[in-house]
C-alpha atoms as a PDB file:
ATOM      1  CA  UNK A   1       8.363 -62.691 -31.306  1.00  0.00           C
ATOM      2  CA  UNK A   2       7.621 -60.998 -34.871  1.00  0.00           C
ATOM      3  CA  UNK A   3       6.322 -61.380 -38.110  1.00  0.00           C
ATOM      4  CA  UNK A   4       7.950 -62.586 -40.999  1.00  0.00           C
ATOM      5  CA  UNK A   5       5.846 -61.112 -44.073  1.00  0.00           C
ATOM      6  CA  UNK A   6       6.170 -62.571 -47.473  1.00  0.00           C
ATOM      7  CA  UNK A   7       4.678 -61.112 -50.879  1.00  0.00           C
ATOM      8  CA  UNK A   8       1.148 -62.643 -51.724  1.00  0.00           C
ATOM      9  CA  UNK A   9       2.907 -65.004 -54.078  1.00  0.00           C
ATOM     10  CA  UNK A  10       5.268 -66.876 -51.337  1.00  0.00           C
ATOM     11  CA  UNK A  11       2.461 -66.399 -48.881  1.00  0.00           C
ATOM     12  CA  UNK A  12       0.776 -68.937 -50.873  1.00  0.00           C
ATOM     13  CA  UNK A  13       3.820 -71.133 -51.406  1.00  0.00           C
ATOM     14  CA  UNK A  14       4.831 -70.937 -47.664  1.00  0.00           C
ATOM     15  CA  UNK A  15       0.571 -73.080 -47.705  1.00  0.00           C
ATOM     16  CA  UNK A  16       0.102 -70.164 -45.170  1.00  0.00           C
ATOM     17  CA  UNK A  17      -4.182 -69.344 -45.365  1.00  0.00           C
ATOM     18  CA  UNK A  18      -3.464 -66.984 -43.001  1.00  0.00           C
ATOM     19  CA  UNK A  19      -4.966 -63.256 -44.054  1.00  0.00           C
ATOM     20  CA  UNK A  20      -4.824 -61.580 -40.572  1.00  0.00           C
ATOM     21  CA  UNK A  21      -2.014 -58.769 -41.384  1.00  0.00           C
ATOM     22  CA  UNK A  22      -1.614 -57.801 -37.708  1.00  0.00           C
ATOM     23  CA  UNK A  23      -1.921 -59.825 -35.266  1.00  0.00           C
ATOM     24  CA  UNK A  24       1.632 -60.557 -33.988  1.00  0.00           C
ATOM     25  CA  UNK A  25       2.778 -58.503 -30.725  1.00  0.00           C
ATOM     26  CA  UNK A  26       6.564 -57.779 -32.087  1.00  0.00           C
ATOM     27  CA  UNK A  27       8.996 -57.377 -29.169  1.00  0.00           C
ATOM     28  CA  UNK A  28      12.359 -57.169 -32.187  1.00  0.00           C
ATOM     29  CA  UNK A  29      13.477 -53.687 -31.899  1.00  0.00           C
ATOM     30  CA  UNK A  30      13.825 -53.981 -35.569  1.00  0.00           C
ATOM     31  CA  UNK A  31      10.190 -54.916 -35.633  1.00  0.00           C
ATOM     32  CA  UNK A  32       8.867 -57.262 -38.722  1.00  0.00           C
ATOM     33  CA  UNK A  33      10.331 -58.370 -41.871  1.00  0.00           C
ATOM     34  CA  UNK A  34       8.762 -58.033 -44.950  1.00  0.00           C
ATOM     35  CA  UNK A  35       9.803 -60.992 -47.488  1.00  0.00           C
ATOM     36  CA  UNK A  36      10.183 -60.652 -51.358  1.00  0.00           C
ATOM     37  CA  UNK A  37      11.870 -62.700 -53.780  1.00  0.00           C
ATOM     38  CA  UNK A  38      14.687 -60.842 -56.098  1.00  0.00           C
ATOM     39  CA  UNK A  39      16.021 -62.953 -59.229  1.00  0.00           C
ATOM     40  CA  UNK A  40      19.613 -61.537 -60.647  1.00  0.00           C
ATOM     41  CA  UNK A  41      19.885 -64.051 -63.774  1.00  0.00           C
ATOM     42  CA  UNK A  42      20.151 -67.361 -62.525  1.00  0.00           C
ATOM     43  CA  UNK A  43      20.305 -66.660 -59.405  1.00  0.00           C
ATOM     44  CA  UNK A  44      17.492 -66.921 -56.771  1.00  0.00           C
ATOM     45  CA  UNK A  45      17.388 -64.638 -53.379  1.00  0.00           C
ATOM     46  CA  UNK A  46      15.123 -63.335 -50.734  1.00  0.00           C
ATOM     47  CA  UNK A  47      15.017 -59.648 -50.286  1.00  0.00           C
ATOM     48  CA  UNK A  48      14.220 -59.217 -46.514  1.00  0.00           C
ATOM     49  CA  UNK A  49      13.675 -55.862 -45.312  1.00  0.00           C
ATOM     50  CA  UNK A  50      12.632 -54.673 -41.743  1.00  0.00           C
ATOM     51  CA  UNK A  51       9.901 -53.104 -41.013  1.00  0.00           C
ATOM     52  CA  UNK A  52      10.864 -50.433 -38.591  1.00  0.00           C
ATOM     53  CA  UNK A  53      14.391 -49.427 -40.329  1.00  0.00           C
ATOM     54  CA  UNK A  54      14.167 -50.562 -43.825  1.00  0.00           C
ATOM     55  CA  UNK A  55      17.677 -52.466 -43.142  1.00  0.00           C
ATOM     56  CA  UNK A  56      18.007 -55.040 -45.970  1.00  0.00           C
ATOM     57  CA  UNK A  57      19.427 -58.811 -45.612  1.00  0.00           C
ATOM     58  CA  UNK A  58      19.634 -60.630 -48.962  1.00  0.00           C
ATOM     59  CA  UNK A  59      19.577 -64.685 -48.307  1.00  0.00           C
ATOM     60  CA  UNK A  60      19.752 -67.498 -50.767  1.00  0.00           C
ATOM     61  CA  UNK A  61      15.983 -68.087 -51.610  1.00  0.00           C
ATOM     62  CA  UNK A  62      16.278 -72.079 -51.634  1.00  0.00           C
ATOM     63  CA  UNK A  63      14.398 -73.816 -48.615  1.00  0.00           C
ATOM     64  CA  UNK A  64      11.434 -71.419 -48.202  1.00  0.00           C
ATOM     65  CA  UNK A  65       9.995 -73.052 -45.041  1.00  0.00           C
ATOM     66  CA  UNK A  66      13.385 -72.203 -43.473  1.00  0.00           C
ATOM     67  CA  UNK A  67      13.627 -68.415 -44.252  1.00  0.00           C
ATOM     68  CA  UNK A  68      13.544 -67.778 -40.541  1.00  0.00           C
ATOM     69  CA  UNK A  69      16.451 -69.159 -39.439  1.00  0.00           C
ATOM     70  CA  UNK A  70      18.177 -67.697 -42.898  1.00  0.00           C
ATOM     71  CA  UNK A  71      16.997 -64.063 -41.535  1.00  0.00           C
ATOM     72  CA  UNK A  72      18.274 -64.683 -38.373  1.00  0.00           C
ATOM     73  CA  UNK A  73      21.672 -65.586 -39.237  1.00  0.00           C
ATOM     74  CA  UNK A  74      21.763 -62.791 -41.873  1.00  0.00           C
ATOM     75  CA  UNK A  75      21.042 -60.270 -39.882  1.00  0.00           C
ATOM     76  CA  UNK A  76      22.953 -61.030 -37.437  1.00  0.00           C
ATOM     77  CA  UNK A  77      25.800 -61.086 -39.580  1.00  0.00           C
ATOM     78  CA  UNK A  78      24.982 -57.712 -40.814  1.00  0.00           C
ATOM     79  CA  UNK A  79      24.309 -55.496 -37.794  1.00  0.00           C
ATOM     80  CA  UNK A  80      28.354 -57.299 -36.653  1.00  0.00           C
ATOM     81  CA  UNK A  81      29.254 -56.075 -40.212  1.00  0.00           C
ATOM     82  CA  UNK A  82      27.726 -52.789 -39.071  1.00  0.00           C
ATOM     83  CA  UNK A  83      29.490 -52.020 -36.253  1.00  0.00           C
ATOM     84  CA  UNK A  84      26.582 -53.263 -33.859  1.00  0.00           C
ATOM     85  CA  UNK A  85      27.786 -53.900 -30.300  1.00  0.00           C
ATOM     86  CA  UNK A  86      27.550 -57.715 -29.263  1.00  0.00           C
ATOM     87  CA  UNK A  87      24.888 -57.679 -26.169  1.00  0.00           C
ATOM     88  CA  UNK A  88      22.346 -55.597 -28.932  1.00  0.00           C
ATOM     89  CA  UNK A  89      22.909 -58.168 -31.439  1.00  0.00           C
ATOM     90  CA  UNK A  90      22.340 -61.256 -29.393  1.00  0.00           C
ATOM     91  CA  UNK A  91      18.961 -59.361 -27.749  1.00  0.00           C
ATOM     92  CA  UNK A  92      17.842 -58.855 -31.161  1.00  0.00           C
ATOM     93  CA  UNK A  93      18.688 -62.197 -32.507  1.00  0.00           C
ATOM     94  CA  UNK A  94      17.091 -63.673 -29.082  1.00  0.00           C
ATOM     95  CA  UNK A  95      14.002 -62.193 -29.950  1.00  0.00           C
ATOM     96  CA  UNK A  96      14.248 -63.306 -33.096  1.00  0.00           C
ATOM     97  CA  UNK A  97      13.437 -66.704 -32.639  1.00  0.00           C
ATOM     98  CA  UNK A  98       9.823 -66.858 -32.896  1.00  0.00           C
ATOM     99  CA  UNK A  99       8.172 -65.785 -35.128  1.00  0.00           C
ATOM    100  CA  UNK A 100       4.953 -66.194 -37.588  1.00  0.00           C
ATOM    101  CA  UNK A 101       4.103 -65.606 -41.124  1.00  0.00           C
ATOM    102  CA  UNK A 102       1.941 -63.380 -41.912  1.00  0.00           C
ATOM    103  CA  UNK A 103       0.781 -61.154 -44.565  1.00  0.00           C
ATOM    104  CA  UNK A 104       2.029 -57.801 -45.657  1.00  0.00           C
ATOM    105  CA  UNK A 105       0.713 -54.959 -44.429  1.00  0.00           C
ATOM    106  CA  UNK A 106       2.392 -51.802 -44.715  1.00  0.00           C
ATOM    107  CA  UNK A 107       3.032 -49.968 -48.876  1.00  0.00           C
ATOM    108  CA  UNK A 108       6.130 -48.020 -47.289  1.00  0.00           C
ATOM    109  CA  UNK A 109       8.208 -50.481 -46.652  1.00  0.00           C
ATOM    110  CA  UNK A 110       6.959 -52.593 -49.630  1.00  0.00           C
ATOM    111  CA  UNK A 111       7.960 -49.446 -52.074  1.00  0.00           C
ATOM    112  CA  UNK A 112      11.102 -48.742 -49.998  1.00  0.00           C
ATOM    113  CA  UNK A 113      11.846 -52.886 -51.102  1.00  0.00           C
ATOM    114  CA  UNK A 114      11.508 -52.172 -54.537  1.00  0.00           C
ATOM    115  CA  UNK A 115      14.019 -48.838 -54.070  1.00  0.00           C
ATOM    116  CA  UNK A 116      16.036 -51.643 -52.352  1.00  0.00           C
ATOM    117  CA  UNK A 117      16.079 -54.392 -54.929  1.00  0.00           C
ATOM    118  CA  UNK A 118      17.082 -52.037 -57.989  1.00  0.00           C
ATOM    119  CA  UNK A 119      20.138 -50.551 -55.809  1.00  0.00           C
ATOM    120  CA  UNK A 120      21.091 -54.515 -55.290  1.00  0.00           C
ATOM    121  CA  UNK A 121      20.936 -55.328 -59.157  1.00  0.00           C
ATOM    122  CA  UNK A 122      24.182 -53.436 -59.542  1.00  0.00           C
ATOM    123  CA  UNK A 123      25.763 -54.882 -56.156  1.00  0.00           C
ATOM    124  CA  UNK A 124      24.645 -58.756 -56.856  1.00  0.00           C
ATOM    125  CA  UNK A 125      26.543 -58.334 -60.739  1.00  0.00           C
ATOM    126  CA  UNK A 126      30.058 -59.147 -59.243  1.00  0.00           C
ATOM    127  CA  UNK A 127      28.818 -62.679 -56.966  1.00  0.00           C
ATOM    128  CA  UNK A 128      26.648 -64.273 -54.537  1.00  0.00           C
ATOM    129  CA  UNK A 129      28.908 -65.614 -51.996  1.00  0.00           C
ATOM    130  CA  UNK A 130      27.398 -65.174 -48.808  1.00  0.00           C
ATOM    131  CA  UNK A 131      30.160 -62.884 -47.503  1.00  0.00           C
ATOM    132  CA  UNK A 132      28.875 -60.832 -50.462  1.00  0.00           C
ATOM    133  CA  UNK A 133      25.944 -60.890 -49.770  1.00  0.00           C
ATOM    134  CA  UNK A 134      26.466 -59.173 -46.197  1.00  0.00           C
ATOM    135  CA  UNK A 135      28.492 -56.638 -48.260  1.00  0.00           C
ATOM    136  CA  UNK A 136      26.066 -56.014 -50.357  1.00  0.00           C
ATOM    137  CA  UNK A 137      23.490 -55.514 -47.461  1.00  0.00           C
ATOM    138  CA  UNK A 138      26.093 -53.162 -45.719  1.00  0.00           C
ATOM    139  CA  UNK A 139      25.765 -50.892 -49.471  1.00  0.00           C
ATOM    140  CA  UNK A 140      22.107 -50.486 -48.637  1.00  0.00           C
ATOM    141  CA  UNK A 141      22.272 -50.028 -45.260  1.00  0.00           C
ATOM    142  CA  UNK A 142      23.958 -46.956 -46.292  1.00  0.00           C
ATOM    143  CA  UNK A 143      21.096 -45.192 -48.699  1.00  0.00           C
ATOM    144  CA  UNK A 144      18.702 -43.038 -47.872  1.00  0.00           C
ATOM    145  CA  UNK A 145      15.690 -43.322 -47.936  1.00  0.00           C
ATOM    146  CA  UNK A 146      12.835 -41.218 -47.842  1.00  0.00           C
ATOM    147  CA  UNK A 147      10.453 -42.811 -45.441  1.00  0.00           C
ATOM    148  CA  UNK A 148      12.954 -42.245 -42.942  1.00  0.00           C
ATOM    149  CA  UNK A 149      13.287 -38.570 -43.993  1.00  0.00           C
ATOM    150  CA  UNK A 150      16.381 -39.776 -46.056  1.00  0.00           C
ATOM    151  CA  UNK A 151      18.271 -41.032 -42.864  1.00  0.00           C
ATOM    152  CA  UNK A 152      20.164 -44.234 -43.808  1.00  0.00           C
ATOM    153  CA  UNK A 153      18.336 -47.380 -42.586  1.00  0.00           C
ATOM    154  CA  UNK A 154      21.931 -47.943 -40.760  1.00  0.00           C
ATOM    155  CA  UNK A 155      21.816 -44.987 -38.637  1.00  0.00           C
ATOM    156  CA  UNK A 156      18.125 -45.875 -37.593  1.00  0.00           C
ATOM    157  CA  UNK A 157      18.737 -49.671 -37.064  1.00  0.00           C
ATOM    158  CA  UNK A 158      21.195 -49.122 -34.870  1.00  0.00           C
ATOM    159  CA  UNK A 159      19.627 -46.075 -32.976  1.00  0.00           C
ATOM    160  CA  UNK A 160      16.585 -48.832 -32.577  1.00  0.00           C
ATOM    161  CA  UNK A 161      19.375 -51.211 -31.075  1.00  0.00           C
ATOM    162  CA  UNK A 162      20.586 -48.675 -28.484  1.00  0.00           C
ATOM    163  CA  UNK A 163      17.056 -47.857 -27.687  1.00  0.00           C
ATOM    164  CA  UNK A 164      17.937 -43.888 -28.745  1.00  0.00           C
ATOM    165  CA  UNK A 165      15.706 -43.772 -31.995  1.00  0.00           C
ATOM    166  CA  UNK A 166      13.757 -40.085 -32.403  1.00  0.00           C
ATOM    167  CA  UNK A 167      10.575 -40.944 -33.121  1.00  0.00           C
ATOM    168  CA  UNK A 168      10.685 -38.376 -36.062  1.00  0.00           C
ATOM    169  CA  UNK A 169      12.796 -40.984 -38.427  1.00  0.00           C
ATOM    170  CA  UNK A 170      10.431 -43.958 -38.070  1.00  0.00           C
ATOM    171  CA  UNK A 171       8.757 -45.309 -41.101  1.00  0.00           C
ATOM    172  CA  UNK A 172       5.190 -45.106 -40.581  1.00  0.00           C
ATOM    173  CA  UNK A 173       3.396 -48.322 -40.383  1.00  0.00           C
END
């Protein structure tokens, strides 16, 4: 179980009158995913970042209501893409499937999206396919970031995975 948590704006599209920010017990080791929308042009994509590791997943924003099942597959294609081993990705993606929408709650990782949506600008300019899309989320899997005291959200999503993280490199929530 976790929370997926959308902007204000899709909030309110997903009908979700939900306020409370935190009441979802999150048993992902990625922990929740924050939910943004990210426009290159024409074309329309959720930004999807987690919580715990900043990793990124970019998904085709059509279908709002089914954004859950889009982050699932997405990042479980990423974290393969990554070099995850298979019996971390299929816990994660087991725990995965239930979730609950609720609202945002925590400015680091909303700031670290925005970091994370101008790096993808210059990544989404060559296509959208979705096999480019997991390339793309490998690229910023691979970027520093501060929050995580400019560890790559790769090195801590998969440290989360094993169950090895230091404590030191979390983002604080």
């Amino acid at each position: 179980m976790y929370a997926i948590r959308p902007t204000r704006p899709l909030l309110k599209r997903l009908g979700v009158r939900s306020k409370a920010a935190d009441d979802v017990a999150t048993t992902t080791a990625l922990g929740d995913w924050f939910v943004r929308t990210h426009n290159v042009g024409h074309q329309r994509f959720l930004l999807c970042t987690s919580s715990r590791s900043l990793l990124t997943v970019l998904t085709p924003a059509r279908d709002l209501p089914g954004v859950g099942v889009r982050l699932r597959t997405a990042v479980g294609e990423l974290l393969f893409a990554l070099g995850a081993p298979d019996d971390q990705i299929n816990r994660e993606l087991d725990a995965m499937h239930h979730y609950a929408f609720r609202a945002s709650n925590a400015r680091t990782v909303i700031g670290s999206m925005t970091d994370m949506a101008f790096l993808a600008d210059g990544y989404l300019q060559c296509g959208s396919s979705p096999e480019h899309l997991v390339v793309v989320g490998m690229k910023l899997a691979q970027a520093p970031c501060g929050p995580l005291n400019h560890v790559s959200p790769q090195r801590v999503a998969l440290a989360l995975l094993r169950g090895t993280l230091d404590t030191r490199v979390a983002v604080d929530e």
